[in-house]
PDB file of N, CA and C in Angstrom:
ATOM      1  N   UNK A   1      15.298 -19.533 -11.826  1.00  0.00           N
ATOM      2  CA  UNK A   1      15.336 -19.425 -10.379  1.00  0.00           C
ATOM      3  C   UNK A   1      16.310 -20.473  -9.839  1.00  0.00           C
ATOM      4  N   UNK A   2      17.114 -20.226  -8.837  1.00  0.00           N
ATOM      5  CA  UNK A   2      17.624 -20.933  -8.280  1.00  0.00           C
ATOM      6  C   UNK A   2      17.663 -22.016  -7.787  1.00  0.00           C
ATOM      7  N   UNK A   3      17.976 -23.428  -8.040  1.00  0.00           N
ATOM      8  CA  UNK A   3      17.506 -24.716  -7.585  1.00  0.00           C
ATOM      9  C   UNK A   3      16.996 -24.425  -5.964  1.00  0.00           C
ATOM     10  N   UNK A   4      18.043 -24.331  -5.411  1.00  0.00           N
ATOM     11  CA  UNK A   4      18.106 -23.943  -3.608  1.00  0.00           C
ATOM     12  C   UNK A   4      16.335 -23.257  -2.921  1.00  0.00           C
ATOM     13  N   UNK A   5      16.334 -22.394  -3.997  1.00  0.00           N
ATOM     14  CA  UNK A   5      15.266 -21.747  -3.632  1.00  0.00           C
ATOM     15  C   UNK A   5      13.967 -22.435  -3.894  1.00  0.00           C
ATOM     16  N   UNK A   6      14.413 -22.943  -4.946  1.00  0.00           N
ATOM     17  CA  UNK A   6      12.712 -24.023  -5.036  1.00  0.00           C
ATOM     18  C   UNK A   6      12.385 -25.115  -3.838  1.00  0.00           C
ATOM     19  N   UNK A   7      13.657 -25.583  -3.572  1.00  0.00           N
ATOM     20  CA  UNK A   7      13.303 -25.984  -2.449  1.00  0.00           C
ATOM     21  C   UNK A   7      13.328 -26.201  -0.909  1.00  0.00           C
ATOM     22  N   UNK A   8      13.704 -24.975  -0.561  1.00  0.00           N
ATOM     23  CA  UNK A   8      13.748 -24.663   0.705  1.00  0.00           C
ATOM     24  C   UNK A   8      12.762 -23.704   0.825  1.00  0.00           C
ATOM     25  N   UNK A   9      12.073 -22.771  -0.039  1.00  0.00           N
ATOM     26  CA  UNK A   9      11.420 -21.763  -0.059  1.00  0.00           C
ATOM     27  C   UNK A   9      10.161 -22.239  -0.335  1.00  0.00           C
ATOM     28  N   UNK A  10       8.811 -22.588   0.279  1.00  0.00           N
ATOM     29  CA  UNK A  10       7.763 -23.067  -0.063  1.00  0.00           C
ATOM     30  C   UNK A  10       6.713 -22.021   0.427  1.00  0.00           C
ATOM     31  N   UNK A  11       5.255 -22.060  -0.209  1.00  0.00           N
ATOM     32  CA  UNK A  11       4.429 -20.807  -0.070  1.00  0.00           C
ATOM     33  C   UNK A  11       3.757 -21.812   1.593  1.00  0.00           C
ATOM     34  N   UNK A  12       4.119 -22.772   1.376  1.00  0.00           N
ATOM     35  CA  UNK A  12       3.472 -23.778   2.680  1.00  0.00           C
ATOM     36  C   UNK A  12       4.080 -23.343   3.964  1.00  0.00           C
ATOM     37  N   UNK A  13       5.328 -23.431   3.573  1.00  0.00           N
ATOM     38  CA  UNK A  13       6.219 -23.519   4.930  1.00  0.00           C
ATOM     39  C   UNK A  13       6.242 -21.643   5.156  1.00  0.00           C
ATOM     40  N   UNK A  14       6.283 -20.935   4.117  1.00  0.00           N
ATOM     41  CA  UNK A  14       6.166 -19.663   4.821  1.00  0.00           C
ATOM     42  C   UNK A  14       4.621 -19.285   5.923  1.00  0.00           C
ATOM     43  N   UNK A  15       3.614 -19.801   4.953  1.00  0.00           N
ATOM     44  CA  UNK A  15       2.648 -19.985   5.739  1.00  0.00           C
ATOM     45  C   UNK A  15       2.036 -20.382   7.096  1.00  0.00           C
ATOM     46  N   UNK A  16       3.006 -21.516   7.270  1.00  0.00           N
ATOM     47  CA  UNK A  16       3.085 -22.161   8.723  1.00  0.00           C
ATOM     48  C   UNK A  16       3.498 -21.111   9.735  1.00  0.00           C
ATOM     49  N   UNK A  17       5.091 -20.563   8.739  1.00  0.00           N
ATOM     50  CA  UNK A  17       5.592 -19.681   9.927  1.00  0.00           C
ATOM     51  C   UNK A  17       4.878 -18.348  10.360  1.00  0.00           C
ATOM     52  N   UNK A  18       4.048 -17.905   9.175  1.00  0.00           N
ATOM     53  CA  UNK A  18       2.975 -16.674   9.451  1.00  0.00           C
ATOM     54  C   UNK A  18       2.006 -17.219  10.570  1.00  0.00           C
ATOM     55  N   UNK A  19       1.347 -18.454  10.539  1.00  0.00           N
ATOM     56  CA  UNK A  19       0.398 -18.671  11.711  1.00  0.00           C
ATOM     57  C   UNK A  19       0.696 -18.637  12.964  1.00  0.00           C
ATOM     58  N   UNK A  20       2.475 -19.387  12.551  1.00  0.00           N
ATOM     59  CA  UNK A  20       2.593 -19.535  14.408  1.00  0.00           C
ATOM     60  C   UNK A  20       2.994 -18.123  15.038  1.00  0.00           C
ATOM     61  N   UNK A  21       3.329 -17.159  14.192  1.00  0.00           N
ATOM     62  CA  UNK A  21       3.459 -15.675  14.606  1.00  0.00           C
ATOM     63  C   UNK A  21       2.392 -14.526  14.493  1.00  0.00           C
ATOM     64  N   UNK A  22       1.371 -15.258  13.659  1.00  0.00           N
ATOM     65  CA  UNK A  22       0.661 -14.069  13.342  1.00  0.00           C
ATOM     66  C   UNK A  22      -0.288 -13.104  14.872  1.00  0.00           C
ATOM     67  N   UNK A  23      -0.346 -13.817  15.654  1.00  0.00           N
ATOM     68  CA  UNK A  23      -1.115 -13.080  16.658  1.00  0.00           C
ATOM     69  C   UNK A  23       0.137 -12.194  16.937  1.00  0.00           C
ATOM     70  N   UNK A  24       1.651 -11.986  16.892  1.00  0.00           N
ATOM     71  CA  UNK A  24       2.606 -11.371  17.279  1.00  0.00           C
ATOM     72  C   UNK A  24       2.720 -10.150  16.210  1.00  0.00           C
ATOM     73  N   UNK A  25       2.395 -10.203  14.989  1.00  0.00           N
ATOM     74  CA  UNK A  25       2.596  -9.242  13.651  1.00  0.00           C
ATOM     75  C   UNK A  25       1.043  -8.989  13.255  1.00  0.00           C
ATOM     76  N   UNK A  26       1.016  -7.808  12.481  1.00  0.00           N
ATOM     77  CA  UNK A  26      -0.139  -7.723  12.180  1.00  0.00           C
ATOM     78  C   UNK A  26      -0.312  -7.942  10.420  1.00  0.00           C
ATOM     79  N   UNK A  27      -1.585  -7.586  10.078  1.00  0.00           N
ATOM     80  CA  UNK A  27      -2.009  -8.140   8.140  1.00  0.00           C
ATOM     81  C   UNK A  27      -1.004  -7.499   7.705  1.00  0.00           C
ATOM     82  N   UNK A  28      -0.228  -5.780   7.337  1.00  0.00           N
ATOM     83  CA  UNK A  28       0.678  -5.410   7.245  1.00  0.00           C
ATOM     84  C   UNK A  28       1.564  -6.431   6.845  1.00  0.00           C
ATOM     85  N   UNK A  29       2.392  -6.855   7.853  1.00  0.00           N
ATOM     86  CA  UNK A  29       3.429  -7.504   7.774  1.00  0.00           C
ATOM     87  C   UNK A  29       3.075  -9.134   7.039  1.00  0.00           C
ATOM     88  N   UNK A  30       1.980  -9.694   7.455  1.00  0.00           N
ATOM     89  CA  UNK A  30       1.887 -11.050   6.612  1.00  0.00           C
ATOM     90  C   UNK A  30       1.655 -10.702   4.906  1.00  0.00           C
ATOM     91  N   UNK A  31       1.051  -9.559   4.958  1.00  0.00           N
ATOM     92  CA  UNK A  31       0.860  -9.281   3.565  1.00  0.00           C
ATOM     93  C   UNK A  31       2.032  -8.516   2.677  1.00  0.00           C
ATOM     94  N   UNK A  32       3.126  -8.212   3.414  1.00  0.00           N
ATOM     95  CA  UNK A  32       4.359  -8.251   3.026  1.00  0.00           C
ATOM     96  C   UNK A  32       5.211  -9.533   2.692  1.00  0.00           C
ATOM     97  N   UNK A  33       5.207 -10.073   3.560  1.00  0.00           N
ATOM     98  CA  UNK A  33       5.701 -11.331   3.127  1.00  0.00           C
ATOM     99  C   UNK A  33       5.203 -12.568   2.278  1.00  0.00           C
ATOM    100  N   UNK A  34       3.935 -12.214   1.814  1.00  0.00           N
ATOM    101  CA  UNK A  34       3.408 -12.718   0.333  1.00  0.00           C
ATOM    102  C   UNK A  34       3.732 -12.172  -0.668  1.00  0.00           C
ATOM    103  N   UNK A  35       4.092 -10.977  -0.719  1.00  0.00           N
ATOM    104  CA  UNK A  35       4.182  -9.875  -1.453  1.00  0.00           C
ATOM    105  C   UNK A  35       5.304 -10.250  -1.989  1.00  0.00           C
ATOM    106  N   UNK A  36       6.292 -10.768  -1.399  1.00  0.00           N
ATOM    107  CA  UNK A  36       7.588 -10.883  -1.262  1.00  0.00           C
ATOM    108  C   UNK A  36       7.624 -11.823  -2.064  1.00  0.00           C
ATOM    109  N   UNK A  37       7.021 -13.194  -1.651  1.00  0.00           N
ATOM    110  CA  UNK A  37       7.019 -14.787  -2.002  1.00  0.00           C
ATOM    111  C   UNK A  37       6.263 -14.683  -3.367  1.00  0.00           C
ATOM    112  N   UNK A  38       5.123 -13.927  -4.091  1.00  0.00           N
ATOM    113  CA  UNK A  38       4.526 -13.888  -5.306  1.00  0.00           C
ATOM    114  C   UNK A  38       5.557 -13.302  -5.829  1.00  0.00           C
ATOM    115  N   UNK A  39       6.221 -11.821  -5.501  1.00  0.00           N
ATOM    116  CA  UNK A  39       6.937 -11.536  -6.537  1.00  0.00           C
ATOM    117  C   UNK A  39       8.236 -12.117  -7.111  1.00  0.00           C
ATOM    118  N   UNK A  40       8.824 -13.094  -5.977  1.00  0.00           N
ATOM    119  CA  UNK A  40       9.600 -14.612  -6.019  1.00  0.00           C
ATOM    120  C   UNK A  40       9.048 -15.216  -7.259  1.00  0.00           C
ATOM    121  N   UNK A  41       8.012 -15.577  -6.752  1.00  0.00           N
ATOM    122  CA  UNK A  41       7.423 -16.596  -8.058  1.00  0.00           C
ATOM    123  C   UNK A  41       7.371 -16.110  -9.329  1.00  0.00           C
ATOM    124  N   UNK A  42       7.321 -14.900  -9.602  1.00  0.00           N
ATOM    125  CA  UNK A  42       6.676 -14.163 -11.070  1.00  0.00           C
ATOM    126  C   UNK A  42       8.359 -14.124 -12.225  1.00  0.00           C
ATOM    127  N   UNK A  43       7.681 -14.920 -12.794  1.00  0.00           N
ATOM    128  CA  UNK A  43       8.785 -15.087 -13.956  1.00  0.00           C
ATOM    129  C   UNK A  43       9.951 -13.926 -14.472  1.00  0.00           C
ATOM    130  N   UNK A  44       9.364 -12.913 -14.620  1.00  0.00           N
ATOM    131  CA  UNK A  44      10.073 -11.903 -14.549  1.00  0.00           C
ATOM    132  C   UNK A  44      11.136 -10.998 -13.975  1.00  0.00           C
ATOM    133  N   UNK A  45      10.862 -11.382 -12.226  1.00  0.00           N
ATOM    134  CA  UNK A  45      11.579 -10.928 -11.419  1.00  0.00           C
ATOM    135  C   UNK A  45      12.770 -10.965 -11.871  1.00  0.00           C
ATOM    136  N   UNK A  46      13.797 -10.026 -11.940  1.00  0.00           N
ATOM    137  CA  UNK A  46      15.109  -9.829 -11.946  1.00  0.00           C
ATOM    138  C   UNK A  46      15.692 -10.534 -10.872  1.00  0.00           C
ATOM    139  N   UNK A  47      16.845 -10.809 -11.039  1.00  0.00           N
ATOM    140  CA  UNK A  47      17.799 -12.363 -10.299  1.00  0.00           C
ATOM    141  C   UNK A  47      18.164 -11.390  -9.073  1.00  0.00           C
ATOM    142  N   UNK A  48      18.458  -9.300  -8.904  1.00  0.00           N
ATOM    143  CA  UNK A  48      19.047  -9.146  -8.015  1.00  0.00           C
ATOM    144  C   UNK A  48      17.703  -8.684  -7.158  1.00  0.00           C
ATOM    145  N   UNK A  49      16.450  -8.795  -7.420  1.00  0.00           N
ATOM    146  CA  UNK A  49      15.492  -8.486  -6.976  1.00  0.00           C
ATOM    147  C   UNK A  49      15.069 -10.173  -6.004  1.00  0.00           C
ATOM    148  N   UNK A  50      15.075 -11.169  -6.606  1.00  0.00           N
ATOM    149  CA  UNK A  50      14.643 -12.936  -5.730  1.00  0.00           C
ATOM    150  C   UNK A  50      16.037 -12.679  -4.854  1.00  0.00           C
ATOM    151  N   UNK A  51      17.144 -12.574  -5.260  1.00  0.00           N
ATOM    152  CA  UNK A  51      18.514 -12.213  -3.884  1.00  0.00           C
ATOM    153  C   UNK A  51      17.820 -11.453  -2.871  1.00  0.00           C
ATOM    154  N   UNK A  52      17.364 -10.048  -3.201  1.00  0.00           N
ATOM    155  CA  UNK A  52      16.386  -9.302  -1.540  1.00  0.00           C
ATOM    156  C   UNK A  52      15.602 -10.098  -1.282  1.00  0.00           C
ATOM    157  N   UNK A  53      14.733 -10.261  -1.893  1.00  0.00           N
ATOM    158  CA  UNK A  53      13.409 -11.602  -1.632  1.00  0.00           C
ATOM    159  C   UNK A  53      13.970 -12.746  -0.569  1.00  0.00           C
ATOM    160  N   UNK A  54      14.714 -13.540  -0.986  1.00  0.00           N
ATOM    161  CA  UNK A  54      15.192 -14.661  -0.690  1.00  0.00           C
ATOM    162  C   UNK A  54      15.996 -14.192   0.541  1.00  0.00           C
ATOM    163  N   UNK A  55      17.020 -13.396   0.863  1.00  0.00           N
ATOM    164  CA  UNK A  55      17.343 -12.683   1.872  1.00  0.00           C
ATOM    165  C   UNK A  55      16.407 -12.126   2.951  1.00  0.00           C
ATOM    166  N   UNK A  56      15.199 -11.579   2.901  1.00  0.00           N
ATOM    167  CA  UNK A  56      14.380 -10.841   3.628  1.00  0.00           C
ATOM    168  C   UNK A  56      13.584 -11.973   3.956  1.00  0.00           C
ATOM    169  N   UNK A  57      12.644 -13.048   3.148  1.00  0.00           N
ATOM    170  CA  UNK A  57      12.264 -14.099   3.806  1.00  0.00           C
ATOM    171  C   UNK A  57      12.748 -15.152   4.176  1.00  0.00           C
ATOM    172  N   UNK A  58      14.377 -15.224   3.779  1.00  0.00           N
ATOM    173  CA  UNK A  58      15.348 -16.252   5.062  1.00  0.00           C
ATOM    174  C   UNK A  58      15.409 -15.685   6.184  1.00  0.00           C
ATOM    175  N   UNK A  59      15.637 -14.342   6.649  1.00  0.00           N
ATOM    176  CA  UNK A  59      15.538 -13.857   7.756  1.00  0.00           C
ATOM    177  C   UNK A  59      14.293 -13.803   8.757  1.00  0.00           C
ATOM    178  N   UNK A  60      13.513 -13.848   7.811  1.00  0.00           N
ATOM    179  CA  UNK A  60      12.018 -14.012   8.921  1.00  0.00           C
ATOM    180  C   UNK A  60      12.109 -15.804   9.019  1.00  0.00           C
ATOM    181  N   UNK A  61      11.756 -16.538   8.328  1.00  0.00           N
ATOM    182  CA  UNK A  61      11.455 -17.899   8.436  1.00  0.00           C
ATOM    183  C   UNK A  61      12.821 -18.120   9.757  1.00  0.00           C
ATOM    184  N   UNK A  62      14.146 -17.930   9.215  1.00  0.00           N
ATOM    185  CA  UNK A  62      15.310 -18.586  10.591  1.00  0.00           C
ATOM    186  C   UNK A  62      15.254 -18.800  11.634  1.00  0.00           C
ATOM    187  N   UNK A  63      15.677 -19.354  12.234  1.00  0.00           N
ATOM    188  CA  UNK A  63      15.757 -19.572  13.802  1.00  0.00           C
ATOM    189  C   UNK A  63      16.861 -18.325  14.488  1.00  0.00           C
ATOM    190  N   UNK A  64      17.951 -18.109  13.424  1.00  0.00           N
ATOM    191  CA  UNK A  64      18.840 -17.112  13.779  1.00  0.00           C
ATOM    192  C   UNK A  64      18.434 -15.390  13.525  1.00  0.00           C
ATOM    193  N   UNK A  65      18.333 -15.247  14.737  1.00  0.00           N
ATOM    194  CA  UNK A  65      17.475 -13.695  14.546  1.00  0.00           C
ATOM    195  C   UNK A  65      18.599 -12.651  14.930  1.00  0.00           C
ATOM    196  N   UNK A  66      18.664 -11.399  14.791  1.00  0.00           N
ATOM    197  CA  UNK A  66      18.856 -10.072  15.380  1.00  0.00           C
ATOM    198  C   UNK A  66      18.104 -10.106  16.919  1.00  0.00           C
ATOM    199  N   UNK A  67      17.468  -9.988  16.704  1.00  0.00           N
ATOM    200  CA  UNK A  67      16.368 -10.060  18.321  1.00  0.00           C
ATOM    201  C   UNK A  67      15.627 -10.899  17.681  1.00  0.00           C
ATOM    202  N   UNK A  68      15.688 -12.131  19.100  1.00  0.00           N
ATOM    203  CA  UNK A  68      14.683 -13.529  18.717  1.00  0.00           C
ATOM    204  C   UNK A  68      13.377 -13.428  19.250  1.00  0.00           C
ATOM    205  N   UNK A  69      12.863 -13.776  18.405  1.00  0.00           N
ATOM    206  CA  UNK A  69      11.283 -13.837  18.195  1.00  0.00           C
ATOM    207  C   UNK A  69      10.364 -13.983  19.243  1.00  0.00           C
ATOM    208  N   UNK A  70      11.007 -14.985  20.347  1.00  0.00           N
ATOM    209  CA  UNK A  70       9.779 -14.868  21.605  1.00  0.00           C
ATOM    210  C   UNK A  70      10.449 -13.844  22.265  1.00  0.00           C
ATOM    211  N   UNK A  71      11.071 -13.001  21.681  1.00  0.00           N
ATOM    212  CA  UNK A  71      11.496 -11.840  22.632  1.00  0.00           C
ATOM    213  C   UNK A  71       9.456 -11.311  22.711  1.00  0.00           C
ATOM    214  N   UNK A  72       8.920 -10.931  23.846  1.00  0.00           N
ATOM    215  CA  UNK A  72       7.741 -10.309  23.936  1.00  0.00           C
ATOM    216  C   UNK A  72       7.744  -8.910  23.425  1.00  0.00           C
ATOM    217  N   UNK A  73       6.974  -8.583  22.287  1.00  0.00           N
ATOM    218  CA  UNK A  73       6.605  -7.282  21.450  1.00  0.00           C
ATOM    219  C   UNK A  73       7.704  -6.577  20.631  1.00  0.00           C
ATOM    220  N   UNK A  74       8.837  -7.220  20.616  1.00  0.00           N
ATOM    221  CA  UNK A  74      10.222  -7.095  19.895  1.00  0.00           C
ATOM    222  C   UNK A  74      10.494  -7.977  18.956  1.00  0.00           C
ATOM    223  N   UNK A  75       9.680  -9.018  19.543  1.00  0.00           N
ATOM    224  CA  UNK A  75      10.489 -10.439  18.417  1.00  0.00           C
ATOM    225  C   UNK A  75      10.456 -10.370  17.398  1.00  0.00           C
ATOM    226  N   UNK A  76       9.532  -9.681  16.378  1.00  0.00           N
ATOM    227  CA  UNK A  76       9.463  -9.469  14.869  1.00  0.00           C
ATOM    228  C   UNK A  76       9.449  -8.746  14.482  1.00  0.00           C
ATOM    229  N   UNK A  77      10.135  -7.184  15.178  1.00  0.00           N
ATOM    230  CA  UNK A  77      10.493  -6.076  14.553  1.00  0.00           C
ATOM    231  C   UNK A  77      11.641  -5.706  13.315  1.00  0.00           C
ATOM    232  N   UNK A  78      12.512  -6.726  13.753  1.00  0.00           N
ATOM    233  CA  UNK A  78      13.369  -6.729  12.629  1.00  0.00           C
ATOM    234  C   UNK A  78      13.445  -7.583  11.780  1.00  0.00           C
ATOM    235  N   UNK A  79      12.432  -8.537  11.646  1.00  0.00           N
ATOM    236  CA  UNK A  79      11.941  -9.091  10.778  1.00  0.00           C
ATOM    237  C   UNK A  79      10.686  -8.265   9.970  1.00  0.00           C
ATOM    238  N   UNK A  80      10.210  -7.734  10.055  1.00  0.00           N
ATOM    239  CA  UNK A  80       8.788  -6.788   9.724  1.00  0.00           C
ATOM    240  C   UNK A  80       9.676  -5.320   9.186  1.00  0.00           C
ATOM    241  N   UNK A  81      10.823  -5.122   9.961  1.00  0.00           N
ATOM    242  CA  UNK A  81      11.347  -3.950   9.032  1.00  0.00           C
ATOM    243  C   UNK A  81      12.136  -4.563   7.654  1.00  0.00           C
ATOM    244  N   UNK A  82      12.900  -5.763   7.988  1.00  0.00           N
ATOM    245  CA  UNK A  82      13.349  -6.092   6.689  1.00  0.00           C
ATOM    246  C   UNK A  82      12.687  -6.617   5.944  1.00  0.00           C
ATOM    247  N   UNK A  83      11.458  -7.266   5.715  1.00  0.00           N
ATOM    248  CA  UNK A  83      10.194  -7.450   4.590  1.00  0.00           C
ATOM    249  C   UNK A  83       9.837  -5.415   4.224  1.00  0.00           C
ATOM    250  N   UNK A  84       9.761  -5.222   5.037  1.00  0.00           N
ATOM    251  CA  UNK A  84       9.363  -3.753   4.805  1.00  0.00           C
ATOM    252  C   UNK A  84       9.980  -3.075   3.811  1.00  0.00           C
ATOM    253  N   UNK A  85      11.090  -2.970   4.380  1.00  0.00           N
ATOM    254  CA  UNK A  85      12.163  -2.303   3.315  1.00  0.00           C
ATOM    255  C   UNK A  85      12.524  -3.027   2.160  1.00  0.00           C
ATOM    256  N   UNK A  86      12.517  -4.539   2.029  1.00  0.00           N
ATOM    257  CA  UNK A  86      12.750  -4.864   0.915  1.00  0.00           C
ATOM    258  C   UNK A  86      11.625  -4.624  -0.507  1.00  0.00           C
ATOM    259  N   UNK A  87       9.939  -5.192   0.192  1.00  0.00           N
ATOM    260  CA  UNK A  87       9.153  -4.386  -0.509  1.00  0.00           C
ATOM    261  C   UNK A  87       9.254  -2.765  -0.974  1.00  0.00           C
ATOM    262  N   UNK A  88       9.598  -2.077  -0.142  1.00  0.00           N
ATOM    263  CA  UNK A  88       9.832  -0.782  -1.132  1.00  0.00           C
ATOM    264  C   UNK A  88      11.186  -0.693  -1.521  1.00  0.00           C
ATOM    265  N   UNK A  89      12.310  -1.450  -1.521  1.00  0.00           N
ATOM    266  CA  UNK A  89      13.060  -1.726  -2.699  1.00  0.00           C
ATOM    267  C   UNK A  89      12.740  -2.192  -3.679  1.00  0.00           C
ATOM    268  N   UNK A  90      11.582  -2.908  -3.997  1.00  0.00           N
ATOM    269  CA  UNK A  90      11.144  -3.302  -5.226  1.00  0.00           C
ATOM    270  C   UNK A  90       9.930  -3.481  -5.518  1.00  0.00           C
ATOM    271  N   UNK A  91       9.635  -2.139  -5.338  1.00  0.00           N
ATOM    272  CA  UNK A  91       8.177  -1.983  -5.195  1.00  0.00           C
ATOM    273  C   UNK A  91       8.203  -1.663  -6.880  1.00  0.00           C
ATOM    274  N   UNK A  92       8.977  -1.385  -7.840  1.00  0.00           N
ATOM    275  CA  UNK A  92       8.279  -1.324  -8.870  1.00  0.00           C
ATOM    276  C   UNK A  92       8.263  -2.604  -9.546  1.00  0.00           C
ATOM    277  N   UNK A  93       8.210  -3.618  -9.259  1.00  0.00           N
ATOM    278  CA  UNK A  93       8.202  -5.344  -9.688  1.00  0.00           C
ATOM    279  C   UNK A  93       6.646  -5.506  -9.272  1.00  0.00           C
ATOM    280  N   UNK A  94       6.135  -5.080  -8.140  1.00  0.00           N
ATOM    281  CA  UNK A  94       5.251  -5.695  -7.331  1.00  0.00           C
ATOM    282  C   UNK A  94       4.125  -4.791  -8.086  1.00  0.00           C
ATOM    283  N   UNK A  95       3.470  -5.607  -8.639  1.00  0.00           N
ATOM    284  CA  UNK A  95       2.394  -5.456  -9.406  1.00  0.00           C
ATOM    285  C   UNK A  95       1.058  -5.197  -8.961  1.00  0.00           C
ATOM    286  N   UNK A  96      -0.278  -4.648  -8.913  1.00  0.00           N
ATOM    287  CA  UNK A  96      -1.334  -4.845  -8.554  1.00  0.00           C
ATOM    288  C   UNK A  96      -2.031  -6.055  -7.908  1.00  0.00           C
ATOM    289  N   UNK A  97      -1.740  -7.217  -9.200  1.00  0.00           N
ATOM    290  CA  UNK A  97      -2.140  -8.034  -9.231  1.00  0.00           C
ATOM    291  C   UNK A  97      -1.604  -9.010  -7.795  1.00  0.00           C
ATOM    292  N   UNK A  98      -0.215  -8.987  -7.546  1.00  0.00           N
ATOM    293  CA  UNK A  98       0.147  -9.627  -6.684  1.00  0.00           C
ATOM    294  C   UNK A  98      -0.094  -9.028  -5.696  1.00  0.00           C
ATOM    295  N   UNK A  99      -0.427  -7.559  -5.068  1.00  0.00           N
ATOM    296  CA  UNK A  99      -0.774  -7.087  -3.889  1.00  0.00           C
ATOM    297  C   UNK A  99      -2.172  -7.677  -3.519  1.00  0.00           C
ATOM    298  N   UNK A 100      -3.352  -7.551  -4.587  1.00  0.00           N
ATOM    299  CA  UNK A 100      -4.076  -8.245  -4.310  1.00  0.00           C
ATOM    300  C   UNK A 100      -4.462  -9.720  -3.888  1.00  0.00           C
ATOM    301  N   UNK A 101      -2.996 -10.596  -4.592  1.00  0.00           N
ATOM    302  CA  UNK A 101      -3.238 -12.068  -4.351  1.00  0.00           C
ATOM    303  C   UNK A 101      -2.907 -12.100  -2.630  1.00  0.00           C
ATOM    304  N   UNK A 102      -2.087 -11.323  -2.802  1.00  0.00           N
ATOM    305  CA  UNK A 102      -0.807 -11.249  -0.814  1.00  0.00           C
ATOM    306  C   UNK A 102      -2.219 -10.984   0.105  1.00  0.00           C
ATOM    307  N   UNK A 103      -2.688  -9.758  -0.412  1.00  0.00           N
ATOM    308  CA  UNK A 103      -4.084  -9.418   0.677  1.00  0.00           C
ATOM    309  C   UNK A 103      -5.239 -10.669   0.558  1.00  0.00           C
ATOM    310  N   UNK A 104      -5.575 -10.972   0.124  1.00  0.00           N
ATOM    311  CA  UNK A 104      -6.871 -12.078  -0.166  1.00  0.00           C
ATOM    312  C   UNK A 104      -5.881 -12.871   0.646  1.00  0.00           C
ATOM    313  N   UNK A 105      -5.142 -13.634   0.633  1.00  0.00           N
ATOM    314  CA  UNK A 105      -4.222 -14.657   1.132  1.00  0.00           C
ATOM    315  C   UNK A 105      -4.073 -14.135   2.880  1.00  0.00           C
ATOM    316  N   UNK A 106      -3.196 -13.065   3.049  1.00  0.00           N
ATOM    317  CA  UNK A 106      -3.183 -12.799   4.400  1.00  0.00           C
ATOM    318  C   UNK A 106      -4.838 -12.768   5.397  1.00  0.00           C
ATOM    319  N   UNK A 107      -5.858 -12.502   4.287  1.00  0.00           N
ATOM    320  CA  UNK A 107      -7.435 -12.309   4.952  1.00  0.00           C
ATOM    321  C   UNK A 107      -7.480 -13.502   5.092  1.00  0.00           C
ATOM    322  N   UNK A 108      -7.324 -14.732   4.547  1.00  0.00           N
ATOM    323  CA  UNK A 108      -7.153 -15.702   4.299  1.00  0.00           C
ATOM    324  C   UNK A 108      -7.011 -16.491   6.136  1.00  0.00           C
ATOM    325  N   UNK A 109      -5.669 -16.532   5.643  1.00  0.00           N
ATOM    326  CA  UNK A 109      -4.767 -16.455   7.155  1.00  0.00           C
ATOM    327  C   UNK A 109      -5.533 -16.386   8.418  1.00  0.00           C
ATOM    328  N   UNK A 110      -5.706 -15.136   8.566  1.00  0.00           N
ATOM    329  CA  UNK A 110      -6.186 -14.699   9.347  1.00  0.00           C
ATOM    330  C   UNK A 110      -7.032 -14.847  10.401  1.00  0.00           C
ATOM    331  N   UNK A 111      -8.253 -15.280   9.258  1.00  0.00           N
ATOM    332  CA  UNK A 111      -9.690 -16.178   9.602  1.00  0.00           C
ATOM    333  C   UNK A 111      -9.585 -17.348  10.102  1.00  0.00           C
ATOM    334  N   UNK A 112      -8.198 -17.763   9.892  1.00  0.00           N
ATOM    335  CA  UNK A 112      -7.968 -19.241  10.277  1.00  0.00           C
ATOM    336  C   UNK A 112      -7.317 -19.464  11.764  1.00  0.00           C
ATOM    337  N   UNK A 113      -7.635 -20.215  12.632  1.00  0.00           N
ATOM    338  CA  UNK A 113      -6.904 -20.572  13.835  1.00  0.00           C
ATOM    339  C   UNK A 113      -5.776 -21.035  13.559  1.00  0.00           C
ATOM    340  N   UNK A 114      -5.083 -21.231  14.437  1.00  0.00           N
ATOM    341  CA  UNK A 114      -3.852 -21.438  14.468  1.00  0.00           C
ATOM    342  C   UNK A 114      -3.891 -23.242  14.466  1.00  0.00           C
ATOM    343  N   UNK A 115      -3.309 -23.360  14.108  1.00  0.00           N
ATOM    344  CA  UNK A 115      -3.670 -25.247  13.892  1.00  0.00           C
ATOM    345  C   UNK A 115      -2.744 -25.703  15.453  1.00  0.00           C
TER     346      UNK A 115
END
């Protein structure tokens, strides 16, 4: 894996950015973007498969948007379509196992206030 990515890419800091948006996106979309970040992590992943990964969750985490985020009921549409589409670009990587870790994790989330 890419030095860069180990450390700019953290399951923490994606996390943060899911809370401070999550009342704006729904489980769907947070559980895409775990989806995304486990199949990052999984040893296996092919190098042009962590490039979509790493692409689709730089675009959500950025400050530089297509349509920016406190846009009201817009702001994370094109962030939520590009996790979207990248998951079913590589939906045959994404294993059982990690859909389940993404869902337990986003329920996770969820339950939790916003700090």
């Amino acid at each position: 894996m890419p030095k860069q990515a180990k450390t700019k890419l953290t399951e923490k800091g994606l996390i943060r950015k899911i809370r401070s948006a999550f009342h704006l996106i729904g489980k769907e979309a947070i559980s895409h973007a775990l989806i995304l970040y486990y199949t990052l992590r999984t040893p296996n992943t092919p190098l042009w498969c962590r490039t979509v990964i790493l692409g689709s969750l730089g675009y959500f985490i950025s400050l530089i948007d297509g349509i920016p985020d406190l846009t009201p009921f817009l702001g994370y549409t094109d962030d939520i379509s590009v996790m979207a589409a990248a998951v079913a670009a590589l939906s045959q990587y994404i294993t059982p196992e990690i859909k389940d870790k993404a869902n337990k994790k986003a329920d996770e989330i969820l339950e939790k206030k916003v700090p």
